[in-house]
Protein backbone atom coordinates (compact mmCIF):
# COMPACT_ATOMS: atom_id res chain seq x y z
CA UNK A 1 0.00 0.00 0.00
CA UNK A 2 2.80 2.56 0.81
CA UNK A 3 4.43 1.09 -2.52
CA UNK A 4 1.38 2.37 -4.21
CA UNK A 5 1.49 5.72 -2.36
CA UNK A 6 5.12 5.98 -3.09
CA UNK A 7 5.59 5.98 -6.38
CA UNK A 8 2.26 7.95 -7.29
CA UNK A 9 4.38 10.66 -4.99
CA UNK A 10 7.57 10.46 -7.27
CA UNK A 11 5.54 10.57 -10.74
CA UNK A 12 3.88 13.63 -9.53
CA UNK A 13 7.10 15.26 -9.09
CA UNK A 14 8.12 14.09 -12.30
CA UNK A 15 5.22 15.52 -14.06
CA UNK A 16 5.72 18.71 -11.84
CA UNK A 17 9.48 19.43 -13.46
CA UNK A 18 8.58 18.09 -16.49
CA UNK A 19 5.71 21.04 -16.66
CA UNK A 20 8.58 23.77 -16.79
CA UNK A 21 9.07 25.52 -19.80
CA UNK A 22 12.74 24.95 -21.42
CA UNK A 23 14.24 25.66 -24.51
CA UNK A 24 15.02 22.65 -26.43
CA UNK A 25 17.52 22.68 -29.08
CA UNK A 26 19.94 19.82 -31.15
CA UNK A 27 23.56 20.66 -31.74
CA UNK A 28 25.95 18.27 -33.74
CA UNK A 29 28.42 16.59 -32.20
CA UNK A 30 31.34 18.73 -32.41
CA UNK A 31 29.22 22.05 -31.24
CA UNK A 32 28.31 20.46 -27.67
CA UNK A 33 31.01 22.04 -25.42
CA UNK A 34 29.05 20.85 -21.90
CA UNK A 35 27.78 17.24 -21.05
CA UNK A 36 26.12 15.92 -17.90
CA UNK A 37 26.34 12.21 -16.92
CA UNK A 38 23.86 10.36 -14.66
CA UNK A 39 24.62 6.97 -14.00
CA UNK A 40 24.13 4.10 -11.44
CA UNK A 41 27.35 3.23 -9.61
CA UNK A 42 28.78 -0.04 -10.46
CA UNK A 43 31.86 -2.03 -10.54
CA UNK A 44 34.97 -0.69 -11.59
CA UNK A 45 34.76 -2.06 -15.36
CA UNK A 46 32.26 0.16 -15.78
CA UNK A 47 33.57 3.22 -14.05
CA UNK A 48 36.14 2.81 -16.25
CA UNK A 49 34.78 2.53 -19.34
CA UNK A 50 33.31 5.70 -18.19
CA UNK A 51 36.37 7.56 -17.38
CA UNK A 52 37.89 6.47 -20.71
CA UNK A 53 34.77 8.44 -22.20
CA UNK A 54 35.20 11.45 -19.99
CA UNK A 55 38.92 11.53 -20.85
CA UNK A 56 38.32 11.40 -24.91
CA UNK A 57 35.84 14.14 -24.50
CA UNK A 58 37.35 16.37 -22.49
CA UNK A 59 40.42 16.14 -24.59
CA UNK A 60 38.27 17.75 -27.48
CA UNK A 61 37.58 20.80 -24.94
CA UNK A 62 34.49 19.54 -23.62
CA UNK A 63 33.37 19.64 -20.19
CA UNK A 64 31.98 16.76 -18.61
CA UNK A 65 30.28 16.68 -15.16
CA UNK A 66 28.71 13.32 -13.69
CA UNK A 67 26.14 12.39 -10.79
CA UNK A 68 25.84 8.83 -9.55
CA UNK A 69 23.21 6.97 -7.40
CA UNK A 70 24.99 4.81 -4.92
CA UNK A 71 22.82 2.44 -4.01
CA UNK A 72 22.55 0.97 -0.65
CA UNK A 73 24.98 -1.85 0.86
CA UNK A 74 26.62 -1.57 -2.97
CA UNK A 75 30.26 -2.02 -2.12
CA UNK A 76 32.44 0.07 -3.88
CA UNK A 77 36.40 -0.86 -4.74
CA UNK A 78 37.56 1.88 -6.52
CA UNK A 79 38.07 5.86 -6.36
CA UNK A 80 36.11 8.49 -8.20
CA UNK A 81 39.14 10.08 -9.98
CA UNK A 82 36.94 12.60 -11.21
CA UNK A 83 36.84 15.86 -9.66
CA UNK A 84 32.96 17.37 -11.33
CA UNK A 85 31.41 13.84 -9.93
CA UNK A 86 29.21 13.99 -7.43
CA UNK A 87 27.66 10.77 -5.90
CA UNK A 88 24.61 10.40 -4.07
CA UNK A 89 24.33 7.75 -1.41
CA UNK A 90 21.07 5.82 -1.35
CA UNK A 91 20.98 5.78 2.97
CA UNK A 92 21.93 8.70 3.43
CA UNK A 93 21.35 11.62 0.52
CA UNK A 94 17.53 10.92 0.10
CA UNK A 95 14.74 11.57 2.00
CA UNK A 96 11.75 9.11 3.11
CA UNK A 97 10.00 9.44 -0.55
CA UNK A 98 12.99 9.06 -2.26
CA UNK A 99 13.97 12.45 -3.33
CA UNK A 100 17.24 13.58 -2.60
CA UNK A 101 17.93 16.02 0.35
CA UNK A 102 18.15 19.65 -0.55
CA UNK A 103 21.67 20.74 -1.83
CA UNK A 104 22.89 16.88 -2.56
CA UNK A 105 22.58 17.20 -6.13
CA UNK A 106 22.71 21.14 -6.52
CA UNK A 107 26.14 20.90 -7.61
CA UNK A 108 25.33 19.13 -10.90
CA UNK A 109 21.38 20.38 -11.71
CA UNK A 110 22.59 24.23 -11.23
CA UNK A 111 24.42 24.29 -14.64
CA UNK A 112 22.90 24.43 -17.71
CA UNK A 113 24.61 21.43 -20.28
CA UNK A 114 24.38 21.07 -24.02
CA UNK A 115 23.61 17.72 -23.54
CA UNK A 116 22.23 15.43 -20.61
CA UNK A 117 22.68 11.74 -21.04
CA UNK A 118 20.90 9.26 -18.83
CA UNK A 119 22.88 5.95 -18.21
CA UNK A 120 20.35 4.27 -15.42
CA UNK A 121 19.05 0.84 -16.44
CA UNK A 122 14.95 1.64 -16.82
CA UNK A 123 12.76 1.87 -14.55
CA UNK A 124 15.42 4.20 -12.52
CA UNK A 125 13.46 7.46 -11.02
CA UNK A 126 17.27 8.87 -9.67
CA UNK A 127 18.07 8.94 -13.57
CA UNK A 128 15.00 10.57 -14.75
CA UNK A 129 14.25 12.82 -11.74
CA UNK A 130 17.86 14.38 -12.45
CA UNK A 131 17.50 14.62 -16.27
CA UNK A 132 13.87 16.53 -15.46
CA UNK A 133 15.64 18.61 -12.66
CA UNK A 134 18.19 19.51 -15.08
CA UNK A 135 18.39 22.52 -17.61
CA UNK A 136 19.64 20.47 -20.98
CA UNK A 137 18.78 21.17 -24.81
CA UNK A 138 19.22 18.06 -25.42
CA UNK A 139 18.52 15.32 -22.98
CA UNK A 140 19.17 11.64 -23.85
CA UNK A 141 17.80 8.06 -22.15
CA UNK A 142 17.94 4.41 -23.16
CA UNK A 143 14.80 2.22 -23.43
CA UNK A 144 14.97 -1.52 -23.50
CA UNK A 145 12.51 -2.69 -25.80
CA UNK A 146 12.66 -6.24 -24.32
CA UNK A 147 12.48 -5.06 -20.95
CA UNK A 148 10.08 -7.65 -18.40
CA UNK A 149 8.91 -4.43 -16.72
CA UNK A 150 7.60 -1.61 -17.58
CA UNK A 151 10.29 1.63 -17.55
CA UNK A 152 7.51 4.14 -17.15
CA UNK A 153 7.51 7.43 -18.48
CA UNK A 154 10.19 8.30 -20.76
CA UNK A 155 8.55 11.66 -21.79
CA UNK A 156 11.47 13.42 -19.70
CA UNK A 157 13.95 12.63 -22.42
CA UNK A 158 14.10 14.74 -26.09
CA UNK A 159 16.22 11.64 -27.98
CA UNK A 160 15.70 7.87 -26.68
CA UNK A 161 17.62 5.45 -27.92
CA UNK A 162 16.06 1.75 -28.21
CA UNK A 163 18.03 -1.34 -27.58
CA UNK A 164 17.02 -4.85 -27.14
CA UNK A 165 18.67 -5.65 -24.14
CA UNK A 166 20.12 -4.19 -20.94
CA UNK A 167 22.01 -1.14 -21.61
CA UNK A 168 25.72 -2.08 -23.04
CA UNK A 169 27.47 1.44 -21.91
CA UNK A 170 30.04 2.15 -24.99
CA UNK A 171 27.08 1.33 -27.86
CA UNK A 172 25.12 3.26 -26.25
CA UNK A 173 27.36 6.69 -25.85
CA UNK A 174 28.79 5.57 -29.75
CA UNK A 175 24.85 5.14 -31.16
CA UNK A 176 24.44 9.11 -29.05
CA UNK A 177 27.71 10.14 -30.71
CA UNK A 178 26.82 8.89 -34.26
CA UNK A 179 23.34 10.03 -34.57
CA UNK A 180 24.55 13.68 -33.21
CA UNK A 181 27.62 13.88 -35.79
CA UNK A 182 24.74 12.66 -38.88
CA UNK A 183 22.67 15.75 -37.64
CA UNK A 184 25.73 17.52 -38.47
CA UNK A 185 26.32 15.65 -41.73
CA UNK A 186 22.49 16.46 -42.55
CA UNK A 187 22.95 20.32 -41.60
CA UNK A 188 25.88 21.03 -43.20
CA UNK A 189 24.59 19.39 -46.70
CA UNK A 190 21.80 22.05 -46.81
């Protein structure tokens, strides 16, 4: 019953940011000088396939900032060697509902980014409360068309990309990087 109460609480808050006027706008690849991350922690395979992204990038002048949901009694082994992360522990950054804590996540939803891209498996309300929260022209999210459950709303995000299985992390930010540099291909052919 509280379940029930729970999540109708969260989904009003996402329908609540979503409400907010923002300007939406598509840049090609090369033009996006700002990119916020979101993802779930996880082992250290993945946080480093994620540095080795963040390194490439910001090597072409961009800046990349990153917020991760740590969830409870997840054990991490490695460091953060990031300094524009910020990571948000489960048991103690959230309140009761599930929102986090005033001023946890200010840090990251304060700037305004080119581009916003959502790496929480689906259904994940941290990923999409944060890309909502956000101020983005272009905000990104993965949907798993063969997913058992359903993900919920996606309306938060302006480009989803569709897999058929659980999120593989380096297709998913090369499919983002491809179909950004063919919007550039398409512009600049006009």
């Amino acid at each position: 019953m509280f379940e029930f109460f729970f999540k109708k609480y969260q989904q009003r808050q996402l329908r609540n940011l979503m409400e907010r006027q923002r300007d939406k706008r598509i840049d090609n690849w090369e033009q996006i000088k700002t990119i916020g991350i979101i993802f779930t922690v996880g082992d250290a395979e993945r946080w480093s396939l994620i540095h080795r992204f963040i390194s490439a990038q910001e090597s072409q002048g961009k800046t990349i900032s990153l917020i991760g949901f740590h969830p409870d009694k997840y054990e991490i082994n490695y460091i953060f060697s990031h300094t524009r992360t910020t990571i948000c522990h489960e048991k103690e950054d959230f309140n009761y509902m599930g929102l986090p804590k005033e001023g946890v996540v200010d840090t990251f939803t304060q700037q305004h980014y080119d581009l916003i891209i959502d790496t929480t498996e689906q259904p994940n309300f941290f990923g999409k409360y944060i890309t909502a929260l956000t101020d983005a022209n272009l905000k990104v999210g993965y949907s798993n068309s063969q997913a058992e459950h359903d993900e919920g709303n996606m309306e938060m995000y302006d480009l989803a990309i569709q897999g058929n299985d659980v999120m593989d992390f380096k297709d998913y930010i090369e499919q983002i990087v491809k179909y950004l540099t063919m919007i550039h291909k398409a512009n600049s052919d006009s």
